[in-house]
C-alpha atoms as a PDB file:
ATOM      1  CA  UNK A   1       3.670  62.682  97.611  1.00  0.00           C
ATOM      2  CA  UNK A   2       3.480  65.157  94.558  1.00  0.00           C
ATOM      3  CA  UNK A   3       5.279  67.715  96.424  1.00  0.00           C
ATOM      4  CA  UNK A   4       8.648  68.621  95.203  1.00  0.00           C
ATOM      5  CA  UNK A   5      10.496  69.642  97.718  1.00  0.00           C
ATOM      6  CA  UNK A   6       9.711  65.925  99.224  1.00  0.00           C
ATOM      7  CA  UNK A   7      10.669  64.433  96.162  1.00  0.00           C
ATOM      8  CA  UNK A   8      14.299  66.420  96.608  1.00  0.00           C
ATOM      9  CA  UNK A   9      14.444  65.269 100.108  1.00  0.00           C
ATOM     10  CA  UNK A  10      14.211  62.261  98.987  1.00  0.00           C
ATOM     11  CA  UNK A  11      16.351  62.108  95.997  1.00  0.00           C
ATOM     12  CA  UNK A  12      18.784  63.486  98.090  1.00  0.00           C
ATOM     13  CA  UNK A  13      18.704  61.342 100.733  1.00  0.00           C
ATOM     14  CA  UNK A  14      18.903  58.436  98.582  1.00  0.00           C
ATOM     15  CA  UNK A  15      21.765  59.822  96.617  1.00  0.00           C
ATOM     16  CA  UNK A  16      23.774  60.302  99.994  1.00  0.00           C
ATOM     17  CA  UNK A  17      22.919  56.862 101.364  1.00  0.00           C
ATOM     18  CA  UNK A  18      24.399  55.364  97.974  1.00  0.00           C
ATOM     19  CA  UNK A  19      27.025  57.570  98.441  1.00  0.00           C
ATOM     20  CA  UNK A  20      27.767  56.220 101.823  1.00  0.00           C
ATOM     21  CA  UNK A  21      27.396  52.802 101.058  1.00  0.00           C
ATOM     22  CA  UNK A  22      29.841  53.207  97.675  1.00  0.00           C
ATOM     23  CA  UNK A  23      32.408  54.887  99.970  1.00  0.00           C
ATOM     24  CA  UNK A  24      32.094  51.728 103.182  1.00  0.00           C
ATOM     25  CA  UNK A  25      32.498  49.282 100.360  1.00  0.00           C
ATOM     26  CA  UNK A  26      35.622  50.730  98.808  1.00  0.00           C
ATOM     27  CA  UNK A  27      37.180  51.409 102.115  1.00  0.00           C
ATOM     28  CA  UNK A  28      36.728  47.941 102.694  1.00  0.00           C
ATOM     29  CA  UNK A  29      38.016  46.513  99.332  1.00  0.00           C
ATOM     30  CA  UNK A  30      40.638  48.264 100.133  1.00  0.00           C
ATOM     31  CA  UNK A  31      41.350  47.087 103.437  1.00  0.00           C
ATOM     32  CA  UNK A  32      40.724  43.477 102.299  1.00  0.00           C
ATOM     33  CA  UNK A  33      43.808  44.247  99.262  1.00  0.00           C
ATOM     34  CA  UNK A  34      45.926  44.861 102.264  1.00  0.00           C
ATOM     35  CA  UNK A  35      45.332  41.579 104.359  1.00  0.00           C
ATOM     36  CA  UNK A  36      45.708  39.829 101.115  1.00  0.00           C
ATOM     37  CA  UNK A  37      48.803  41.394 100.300  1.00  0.00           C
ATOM     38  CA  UNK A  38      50.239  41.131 103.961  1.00  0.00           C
ATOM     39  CA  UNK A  39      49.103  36.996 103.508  1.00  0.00           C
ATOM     40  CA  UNK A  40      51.439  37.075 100.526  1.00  0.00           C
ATOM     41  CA  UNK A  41      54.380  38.398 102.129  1.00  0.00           C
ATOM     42  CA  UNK A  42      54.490  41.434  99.888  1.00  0.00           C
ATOM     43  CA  UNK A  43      53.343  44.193 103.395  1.00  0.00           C
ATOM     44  CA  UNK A  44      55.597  45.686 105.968  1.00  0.00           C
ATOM     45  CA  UNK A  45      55.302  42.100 108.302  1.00  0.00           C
ATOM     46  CA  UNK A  46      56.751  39.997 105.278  1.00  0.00           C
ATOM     47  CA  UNK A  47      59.714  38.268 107.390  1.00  0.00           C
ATOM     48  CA  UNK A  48      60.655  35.106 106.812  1.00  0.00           C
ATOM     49  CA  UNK A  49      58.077  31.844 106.781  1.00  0.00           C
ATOM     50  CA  UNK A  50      58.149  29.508 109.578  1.00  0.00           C
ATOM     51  CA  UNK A  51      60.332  26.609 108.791  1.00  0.00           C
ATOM     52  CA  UNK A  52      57.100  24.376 109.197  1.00  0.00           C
ATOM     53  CA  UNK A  53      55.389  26.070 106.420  1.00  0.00           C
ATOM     54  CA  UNK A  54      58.408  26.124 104.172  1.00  0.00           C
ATOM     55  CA  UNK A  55      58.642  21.644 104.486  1.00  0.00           C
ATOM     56  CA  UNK A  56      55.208  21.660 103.951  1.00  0.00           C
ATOM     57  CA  UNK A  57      55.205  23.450 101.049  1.00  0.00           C
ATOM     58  CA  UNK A  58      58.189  21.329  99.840  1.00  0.00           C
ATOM     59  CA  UNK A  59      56.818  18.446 100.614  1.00  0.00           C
ATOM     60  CA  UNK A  60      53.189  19.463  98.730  1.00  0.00           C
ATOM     61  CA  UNK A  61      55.786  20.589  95.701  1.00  0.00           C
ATOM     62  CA  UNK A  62      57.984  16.945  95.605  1.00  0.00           C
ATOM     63  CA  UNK A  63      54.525  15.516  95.495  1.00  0.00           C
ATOM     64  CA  UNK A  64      53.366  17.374  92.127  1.00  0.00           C
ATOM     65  CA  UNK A  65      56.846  16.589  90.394  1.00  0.00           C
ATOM     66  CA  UNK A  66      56.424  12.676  91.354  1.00  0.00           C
ATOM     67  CA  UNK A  67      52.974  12.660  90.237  1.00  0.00           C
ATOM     68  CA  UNK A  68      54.214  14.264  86.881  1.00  0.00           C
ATOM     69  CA  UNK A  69      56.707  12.061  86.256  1.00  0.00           C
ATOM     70  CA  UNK A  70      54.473   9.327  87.116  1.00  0.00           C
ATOM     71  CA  UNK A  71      52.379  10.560  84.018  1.00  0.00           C
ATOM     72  CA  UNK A  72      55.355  11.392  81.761  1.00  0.00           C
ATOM     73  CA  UNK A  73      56.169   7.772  81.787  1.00  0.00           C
ATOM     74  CA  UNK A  74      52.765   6.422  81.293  1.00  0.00           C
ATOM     75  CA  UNK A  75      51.703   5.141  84.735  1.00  0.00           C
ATOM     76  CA  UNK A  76      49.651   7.492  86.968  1.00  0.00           C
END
């Protein structure tokens, strides 16, 4: 094992398969940014929500502002 030219082939090889894995996990940081941002509505598919959604979230936002005022005047 005290031969150097097995110790580069080594080093090198490790080097590239760090290399390799560095590159896969970008690419798929990346690619995860992009579903993300398509899930927000900010990518090319972006359209309109569903009415469905849209009550729901309504709904889900009513809630919060009763609960709030609920607080605001002392009763929860």
């Amino acid at each position: 094992m005290t031969d150097p030219a097995l110790l580069f082939i080594v080093a090198v090889a490790g080097t590239a398969g760090i290399g390799l894995a560095a590159a896969t996990a970008l690419r798929g940081w990346g690619e995860w940014l992009e579903v993300r941002r398509l899930e927000l509505g900010g990518g090319r598919g972006g359209g309109p929500r569903p009415a469905t959604a849209a009550r729901i979230e309504l709904a889900d936002l009513r809630q919060r502002v009763r609960r709030l005022e609920a607080i605001a005047n002392g009763g929860e």
